[in-house]
Every structure is written in C-alpha cells, then in structure tokens.
C-alpha atoms as a PDB file:
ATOM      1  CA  UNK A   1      57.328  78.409 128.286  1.00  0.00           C
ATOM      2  CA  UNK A   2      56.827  75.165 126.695  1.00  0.00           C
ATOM      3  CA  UNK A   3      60.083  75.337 124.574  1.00  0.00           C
ATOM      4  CA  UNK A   4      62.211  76.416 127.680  1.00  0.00           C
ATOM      5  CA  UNK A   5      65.858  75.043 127.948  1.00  0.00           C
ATOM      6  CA  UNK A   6      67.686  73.383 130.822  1.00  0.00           C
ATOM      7  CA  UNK A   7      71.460  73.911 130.622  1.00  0.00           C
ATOM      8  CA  UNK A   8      73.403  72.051 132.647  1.00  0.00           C
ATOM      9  CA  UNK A   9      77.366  72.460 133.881  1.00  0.00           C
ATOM     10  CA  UNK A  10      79.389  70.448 135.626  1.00  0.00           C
ATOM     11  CA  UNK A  11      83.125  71.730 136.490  1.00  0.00           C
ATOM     12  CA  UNK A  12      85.208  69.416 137.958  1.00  0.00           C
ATOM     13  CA  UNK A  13      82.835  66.874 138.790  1.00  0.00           C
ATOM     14  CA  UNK A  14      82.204  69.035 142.125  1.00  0.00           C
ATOM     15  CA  UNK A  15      80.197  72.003 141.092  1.00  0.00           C
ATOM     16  CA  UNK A  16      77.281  71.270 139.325  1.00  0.00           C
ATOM     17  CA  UNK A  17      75.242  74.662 137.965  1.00  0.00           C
ATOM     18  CA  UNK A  18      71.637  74.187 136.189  1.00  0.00           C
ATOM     19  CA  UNK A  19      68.869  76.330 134.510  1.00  0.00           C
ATOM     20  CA  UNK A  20      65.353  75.437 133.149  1.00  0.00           C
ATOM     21  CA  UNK A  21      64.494  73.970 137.221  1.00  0.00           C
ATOM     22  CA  UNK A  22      60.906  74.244 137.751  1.00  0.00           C
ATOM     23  CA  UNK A  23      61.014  72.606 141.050  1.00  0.00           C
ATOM     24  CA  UNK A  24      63.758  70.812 144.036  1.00  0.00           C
ATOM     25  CA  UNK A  25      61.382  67.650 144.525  1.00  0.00           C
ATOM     26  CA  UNK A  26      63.916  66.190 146.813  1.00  0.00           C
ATOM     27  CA  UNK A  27      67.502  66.941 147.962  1.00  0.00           C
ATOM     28  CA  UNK A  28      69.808  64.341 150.167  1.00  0.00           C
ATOM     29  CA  UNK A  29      73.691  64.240 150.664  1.00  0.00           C
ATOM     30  CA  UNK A  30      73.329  61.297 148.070  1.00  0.00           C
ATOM     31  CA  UNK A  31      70.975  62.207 145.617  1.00  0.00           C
ATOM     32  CA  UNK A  32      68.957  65.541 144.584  1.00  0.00           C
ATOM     33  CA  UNK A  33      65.765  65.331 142.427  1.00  0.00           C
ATOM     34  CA  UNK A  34      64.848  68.676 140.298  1.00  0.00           C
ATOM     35  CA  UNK A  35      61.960  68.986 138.204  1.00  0.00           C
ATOM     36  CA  UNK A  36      62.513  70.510 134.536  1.00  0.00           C
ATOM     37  CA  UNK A  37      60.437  71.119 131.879  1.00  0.00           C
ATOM     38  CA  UNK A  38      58.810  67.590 130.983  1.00  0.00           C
ATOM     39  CA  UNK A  39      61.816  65.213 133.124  1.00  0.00           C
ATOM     40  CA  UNK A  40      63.253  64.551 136.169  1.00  0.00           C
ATOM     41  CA  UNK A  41      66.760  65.066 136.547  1.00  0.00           C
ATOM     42  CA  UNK A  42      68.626  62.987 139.289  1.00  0.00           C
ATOM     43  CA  UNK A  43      71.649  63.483 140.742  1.00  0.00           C
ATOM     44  CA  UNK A  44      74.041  61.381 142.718  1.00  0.00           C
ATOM     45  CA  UNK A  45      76.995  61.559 144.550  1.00  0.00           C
ATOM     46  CA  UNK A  46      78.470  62.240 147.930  1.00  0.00           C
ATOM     47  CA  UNK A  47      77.783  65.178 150.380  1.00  0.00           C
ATOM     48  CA  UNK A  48      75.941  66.880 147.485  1.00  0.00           C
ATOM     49  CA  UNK A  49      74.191  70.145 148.871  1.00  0.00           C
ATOM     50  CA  UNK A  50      71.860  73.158 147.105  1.00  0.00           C
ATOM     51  CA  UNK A  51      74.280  76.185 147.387  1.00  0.00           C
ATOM     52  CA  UNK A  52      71.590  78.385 145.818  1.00  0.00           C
ATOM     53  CA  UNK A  53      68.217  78.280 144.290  1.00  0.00           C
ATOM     54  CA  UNK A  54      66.012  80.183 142.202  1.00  0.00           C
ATOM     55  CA  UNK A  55      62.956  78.959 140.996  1.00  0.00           C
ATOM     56  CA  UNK A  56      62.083  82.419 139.792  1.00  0.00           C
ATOM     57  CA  UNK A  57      64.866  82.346 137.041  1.00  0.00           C
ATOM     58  CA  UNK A  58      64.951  78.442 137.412  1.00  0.00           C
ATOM     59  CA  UNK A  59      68.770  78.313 138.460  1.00  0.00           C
ATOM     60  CA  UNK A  60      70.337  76.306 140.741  1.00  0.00           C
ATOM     61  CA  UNK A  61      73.906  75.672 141.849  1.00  0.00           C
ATOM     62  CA  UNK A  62      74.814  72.330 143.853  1.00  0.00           C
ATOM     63  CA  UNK A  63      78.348  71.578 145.062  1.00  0.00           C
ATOM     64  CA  UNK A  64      79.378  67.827 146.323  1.00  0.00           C
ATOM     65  CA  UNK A  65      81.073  65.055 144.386  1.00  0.00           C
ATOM     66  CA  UNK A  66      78.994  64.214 141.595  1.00  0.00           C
ATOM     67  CA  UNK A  67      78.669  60.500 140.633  1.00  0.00           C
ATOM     68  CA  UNK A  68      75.819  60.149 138.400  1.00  0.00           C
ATOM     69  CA  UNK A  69      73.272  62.453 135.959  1.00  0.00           C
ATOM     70  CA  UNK A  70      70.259  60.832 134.841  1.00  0.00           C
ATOM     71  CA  UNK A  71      66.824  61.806 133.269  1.00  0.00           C
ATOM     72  CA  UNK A  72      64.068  60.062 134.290  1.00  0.00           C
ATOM     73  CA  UNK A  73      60.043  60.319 133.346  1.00  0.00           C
ATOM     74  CA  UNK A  74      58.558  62.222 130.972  1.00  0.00           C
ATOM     75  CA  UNK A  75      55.618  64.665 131.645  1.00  0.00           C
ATOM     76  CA  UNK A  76      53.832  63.719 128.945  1.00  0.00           C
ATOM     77  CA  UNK A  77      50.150  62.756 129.836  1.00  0.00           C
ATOM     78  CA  UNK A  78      49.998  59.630 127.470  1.00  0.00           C
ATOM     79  CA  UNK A  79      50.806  56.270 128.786  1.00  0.00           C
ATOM     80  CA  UNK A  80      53.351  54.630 126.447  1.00  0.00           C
ATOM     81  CA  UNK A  81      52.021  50.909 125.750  1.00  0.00           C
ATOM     82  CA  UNK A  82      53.140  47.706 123.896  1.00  0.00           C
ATOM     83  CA  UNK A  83      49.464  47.788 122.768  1.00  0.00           C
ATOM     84  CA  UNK A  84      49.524  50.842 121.207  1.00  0.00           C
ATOM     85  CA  UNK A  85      52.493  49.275 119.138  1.00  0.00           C
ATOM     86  CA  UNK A  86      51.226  46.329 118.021  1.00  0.00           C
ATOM     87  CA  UNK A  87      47.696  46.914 116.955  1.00  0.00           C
END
C-alpha cells in the first residue's frame, strides 16, 4: 500500500480521470480536493463535477473545464524546519 501509484489523465482539458484516490475531501463547481497517497491534489476550473467514484479501487472520473492541477502537503509526520537546516 505504501508504494501505491496515482495516475492521472486529462483529455481535452474537460475530462479529467484519476487512480491512487484515497479520499474526495472536498468537491465545488470551482475546485475539487482528493486525498492520495501522502498529497493533496487540487483541482480547479469551471463547473467541475465527480462523474464517478470509487474509493474501493481508488478511481475517480471528473468532467468540467479544468484550469489548474496542483499538489499540495505532504503526509509525512515530520515538520520541515529552517532549524533543522541550519544546526
């Protein structure tokens, strides 16, 4: 489990399919928030809906104009510092 994939496709900027979804944290017409392995993944755009979901298998399809991907976060349990740097 801890070396599971996300794959992500995006045709035509309007159909966006992904795998490796552990969870739907949040989902707007603007912006939808999955949980993957160890990262957020947001998504924004315009009238963006889930057309289907399984968190079983970890798929999900969304459809809507898609303006932005970004990963954000990491799961890891250690807080990165500046302190830890310079020491």
């Amino acid at each position: 489990m801890e070396n599971e994939k996300s794959d992500l496709t995006l045709l035509n900027r309007n159909q966006l399919n992904i795998t490796g979804v552990k969870k739907i944290k949040s989902s707007a017409p603007e912006q939808i928030v999955l949980i993957l392995q160890n990262v957020a993944l947001v998504i924004s755009g315009v009238n963006l809906f889930v057309v289907s979901a399984s968190i079983q298998t970890g798929e999900v399809s969304i459809s809507g104009l898609v303006k932005a991907l970004r990963y954000t976060g990491v799961a890891d349990k250690r807080k990165f510092s500046f302190k830890n740097i310079f020491r």
